[in-house]
N, C-alpha and C. Protein backbone atom coordinates (compact mmCIF):
# COMPACT_ATOMS: atom_id res chain seq x y z
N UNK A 1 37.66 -140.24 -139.55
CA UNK A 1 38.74 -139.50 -140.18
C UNK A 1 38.32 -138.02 -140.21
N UNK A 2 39.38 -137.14 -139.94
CA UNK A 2 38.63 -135.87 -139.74
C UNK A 2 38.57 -135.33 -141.28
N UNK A 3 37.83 -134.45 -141.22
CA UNK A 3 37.55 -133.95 -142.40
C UNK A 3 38.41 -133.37 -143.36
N UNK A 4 39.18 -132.40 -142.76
CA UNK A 4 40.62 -132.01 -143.51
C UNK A 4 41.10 -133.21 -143.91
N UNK A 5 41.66 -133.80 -143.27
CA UNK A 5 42.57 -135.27 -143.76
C UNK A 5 42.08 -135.58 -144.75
N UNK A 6 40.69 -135.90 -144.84
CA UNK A 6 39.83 -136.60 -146.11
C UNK A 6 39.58 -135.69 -147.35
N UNK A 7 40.18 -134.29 -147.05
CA UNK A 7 40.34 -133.18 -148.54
C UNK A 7 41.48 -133.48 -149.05
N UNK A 8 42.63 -133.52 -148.18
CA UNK A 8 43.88 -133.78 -148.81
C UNK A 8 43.65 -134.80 -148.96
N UNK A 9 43.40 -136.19 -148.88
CA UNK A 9 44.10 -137.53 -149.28
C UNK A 9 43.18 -137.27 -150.90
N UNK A 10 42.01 -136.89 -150.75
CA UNK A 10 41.19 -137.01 -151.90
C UNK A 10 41.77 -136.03 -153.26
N UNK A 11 42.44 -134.46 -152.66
CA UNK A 11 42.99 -134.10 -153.83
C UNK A 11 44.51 -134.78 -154.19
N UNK A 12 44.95 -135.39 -152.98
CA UNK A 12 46.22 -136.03 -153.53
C UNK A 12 45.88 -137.10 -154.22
N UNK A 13 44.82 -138.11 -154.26
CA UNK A 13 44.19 -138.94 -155.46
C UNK A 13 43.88 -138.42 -156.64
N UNK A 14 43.56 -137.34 -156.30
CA UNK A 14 42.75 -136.92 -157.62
C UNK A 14 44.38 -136.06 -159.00
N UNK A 15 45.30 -135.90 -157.99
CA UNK A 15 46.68 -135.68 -158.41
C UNK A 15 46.82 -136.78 -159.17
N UNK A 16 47.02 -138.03 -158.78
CA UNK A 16 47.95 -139.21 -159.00
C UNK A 16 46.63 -139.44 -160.29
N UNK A 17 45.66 -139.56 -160.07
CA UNK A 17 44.66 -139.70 -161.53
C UNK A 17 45.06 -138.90 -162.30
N UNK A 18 44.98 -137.47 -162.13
CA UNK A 18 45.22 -137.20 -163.47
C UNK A 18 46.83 -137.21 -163.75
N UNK A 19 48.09 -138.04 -163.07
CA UNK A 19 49.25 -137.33 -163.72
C UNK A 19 49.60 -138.88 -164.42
N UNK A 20 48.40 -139.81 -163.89
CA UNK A 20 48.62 -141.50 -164.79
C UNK A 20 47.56 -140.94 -165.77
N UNK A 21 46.43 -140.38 -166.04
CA UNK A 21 45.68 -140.19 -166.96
C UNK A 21 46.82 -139.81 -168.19
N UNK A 22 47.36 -138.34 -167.97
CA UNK A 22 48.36 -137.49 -168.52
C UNK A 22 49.76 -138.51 -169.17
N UNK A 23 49.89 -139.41 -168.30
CA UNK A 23 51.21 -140.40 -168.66
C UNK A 23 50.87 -141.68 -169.43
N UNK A 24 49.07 -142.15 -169.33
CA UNK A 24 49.09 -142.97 -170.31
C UNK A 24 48.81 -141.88 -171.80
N UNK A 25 48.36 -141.29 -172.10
CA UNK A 25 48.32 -140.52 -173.10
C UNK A 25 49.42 -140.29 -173.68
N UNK A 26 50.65 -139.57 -173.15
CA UNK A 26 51.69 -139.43 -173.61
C UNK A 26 51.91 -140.96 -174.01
N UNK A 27 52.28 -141.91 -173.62
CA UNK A 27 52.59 -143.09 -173.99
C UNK A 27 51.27 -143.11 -175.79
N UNK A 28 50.77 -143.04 -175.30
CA UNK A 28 50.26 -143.31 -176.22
C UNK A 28 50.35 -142.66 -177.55
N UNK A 29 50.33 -141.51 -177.62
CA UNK A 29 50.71 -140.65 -178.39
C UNK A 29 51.93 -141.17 -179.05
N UNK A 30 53.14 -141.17 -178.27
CA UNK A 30 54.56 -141.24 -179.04
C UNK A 30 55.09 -142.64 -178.71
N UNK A 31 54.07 -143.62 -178.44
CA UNK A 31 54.76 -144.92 -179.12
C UNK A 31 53.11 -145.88 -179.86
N UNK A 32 52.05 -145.21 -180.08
CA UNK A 32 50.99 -145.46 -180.70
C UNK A 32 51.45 -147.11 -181.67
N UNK A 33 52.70 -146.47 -182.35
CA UNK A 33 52.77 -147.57 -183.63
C UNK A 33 53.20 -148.92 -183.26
N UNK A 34 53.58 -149.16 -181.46
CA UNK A 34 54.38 -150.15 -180.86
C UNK A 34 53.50 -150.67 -180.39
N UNK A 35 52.24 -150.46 -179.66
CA UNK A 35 51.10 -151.45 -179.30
C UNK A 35 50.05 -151.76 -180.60
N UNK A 36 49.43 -152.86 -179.55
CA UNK A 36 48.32 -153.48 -180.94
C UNK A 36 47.16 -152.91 -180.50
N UNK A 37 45.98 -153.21 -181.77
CA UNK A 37 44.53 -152.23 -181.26
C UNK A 37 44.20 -152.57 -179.60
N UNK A 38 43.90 -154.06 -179.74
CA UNK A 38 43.91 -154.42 -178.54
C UNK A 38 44.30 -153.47 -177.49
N UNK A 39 45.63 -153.48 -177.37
CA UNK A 39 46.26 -152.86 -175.75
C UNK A 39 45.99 -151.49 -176.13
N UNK A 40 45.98 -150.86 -177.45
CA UNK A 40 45.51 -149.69 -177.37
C UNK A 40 44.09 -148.86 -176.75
N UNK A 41 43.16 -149.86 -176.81
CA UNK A 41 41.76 -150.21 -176.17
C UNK A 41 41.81 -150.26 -174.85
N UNK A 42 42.31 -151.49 -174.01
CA UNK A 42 43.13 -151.47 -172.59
C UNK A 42 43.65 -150.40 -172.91
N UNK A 43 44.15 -149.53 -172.85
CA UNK A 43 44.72 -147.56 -172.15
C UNK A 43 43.91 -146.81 -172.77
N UNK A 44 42.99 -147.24 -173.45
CA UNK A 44 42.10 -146.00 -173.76
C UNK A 44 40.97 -146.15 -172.56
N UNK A 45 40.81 -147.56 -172.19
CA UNK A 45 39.54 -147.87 -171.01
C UNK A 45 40.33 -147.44 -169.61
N UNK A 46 41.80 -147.90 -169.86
CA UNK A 46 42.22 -147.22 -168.64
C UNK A 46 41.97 -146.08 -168.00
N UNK A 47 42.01 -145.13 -169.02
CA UNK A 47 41.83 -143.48 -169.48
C UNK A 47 40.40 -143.03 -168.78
N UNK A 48 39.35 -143.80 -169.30
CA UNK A 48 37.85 -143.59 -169.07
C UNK A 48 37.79 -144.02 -168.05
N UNK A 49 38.63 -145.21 -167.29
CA UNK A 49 37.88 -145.60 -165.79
C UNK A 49 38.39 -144.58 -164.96
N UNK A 50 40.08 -144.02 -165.06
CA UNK A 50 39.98 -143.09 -163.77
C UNK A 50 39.49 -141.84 -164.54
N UNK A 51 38.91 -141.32 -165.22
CA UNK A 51 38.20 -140.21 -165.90
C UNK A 51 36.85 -140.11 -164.79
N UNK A 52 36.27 -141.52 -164.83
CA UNK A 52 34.87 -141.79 -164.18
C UNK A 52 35.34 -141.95 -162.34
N UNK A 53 36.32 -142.29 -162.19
CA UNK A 53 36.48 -142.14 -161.01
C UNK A 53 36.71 -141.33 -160.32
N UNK A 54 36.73 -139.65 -160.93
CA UNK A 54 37.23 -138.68 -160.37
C UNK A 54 35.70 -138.01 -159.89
N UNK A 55 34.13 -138.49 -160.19
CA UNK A 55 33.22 -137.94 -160.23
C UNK A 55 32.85 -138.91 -158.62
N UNK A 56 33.28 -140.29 -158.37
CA UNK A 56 33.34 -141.24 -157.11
C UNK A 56 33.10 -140.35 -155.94
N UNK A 57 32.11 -140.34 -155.11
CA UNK A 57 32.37 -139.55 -154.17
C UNK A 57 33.05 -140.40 -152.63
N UNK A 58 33.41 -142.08 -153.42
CA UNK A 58 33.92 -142.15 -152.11
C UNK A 58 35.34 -142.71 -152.79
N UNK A 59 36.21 -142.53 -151.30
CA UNK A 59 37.79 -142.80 -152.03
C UNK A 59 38.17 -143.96 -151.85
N UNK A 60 37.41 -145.30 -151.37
CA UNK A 60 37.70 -146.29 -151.79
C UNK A 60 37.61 -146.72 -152.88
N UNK A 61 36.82 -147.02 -153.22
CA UNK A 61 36.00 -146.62 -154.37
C UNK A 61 37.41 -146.14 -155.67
N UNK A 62 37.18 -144.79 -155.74
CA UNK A 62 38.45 -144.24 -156.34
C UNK A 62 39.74 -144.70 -156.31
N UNK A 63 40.07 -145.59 -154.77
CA UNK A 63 41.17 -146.22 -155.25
C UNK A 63 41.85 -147.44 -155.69
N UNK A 64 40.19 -148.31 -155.54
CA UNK A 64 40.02 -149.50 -156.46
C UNK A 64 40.35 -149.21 -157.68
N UNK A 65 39.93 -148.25 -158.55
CA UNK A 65 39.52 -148.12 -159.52
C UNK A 65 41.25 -148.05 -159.99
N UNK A 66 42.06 -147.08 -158.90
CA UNK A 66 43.65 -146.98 -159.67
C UNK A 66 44.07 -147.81 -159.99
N UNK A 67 43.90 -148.97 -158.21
CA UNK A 67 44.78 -150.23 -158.52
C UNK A 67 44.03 -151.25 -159.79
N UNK A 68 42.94 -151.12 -159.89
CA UNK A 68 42.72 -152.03 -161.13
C UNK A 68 43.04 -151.84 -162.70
N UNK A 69 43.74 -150.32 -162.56
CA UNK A 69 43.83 -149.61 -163.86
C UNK A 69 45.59 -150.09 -163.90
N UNK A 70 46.29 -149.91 -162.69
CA UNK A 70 47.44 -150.09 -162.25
C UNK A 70 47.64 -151.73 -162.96
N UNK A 71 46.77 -152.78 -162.75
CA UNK A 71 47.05 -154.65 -162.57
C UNK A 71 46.72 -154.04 -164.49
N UNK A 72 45.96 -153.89 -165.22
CA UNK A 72 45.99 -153.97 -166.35
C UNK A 72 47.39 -153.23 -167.34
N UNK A 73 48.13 -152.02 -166.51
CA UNK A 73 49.11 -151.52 -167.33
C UNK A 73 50.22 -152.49 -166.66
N UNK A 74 50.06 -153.07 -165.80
CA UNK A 74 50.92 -154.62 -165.67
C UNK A 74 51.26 -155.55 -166.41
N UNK A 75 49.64 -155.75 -166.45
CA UNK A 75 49.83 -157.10 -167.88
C UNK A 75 50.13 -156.86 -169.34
N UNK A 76 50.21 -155.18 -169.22
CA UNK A 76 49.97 -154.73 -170.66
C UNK A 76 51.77 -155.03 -171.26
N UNK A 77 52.45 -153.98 -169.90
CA UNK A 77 54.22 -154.11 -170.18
C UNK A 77 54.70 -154.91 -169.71
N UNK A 78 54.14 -155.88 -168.69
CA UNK A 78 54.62 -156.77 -168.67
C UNK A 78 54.46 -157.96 -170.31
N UNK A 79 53.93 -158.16 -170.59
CA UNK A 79 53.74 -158.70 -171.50
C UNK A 79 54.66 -158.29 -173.05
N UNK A 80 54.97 -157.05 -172.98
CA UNK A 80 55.54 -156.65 -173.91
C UNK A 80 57.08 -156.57 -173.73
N UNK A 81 57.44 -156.77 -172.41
CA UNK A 81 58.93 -157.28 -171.83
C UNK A 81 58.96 -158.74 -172.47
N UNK A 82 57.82 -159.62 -172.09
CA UNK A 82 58.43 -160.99 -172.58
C UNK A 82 58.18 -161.12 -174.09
N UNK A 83 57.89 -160.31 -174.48
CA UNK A 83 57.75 -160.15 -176.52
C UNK A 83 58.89 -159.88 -176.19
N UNK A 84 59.39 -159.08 -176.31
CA UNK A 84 60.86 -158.63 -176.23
C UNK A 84 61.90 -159.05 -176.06
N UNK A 85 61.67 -160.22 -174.87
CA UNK A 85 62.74 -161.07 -174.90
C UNK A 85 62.68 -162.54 -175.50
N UNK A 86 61.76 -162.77 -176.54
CA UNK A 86 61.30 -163.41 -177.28
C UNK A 86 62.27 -163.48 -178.92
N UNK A 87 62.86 -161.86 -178.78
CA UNK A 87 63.38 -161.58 -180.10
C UNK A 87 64.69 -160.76 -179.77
């Protein structure tokens, strides 16, 4: 892969980290009182893994780390859809 290519794909990762870093926070912030400690814990670890993944010097690597941050805010709303339709 030539080298340019591998600056952009890496700052366009490093985009998408911080604008899910930035978007679980907001979530968190202004609906804090709607999750439990629990899932609050899950998005705070969310927070810290791509935090730590931005130091990764390789971008697989880095983009494991999204999609696994990605499968946990899955189970998180997904889960809170079927509370929801529970009541």
């Amino acid at each position: 892969m030539p080298l340019i290519k591998f600056k952009i794909m890496q700052k366009h990762s490093l985009k998408n980290n911080d604008e899910l870093i930035q978007g679980i926070r907001t979530i968190l912030s202004n609906d804090r009182c709607s999750f439990s400690d629990e899932e609050q814990v899950l998005l705070n670890d969310c927070i810290n893994k791509l935090e730590e993944s931005r130091t990764e010097p390789d971008p697989h690597v880095q983009k494991l780390t999204f999609v696994k941050v990605l499968e946990i805010l899955l189970r998180i709303f997904t889960f809170i859809d079927h509370v929801k339709d529970l009541f």
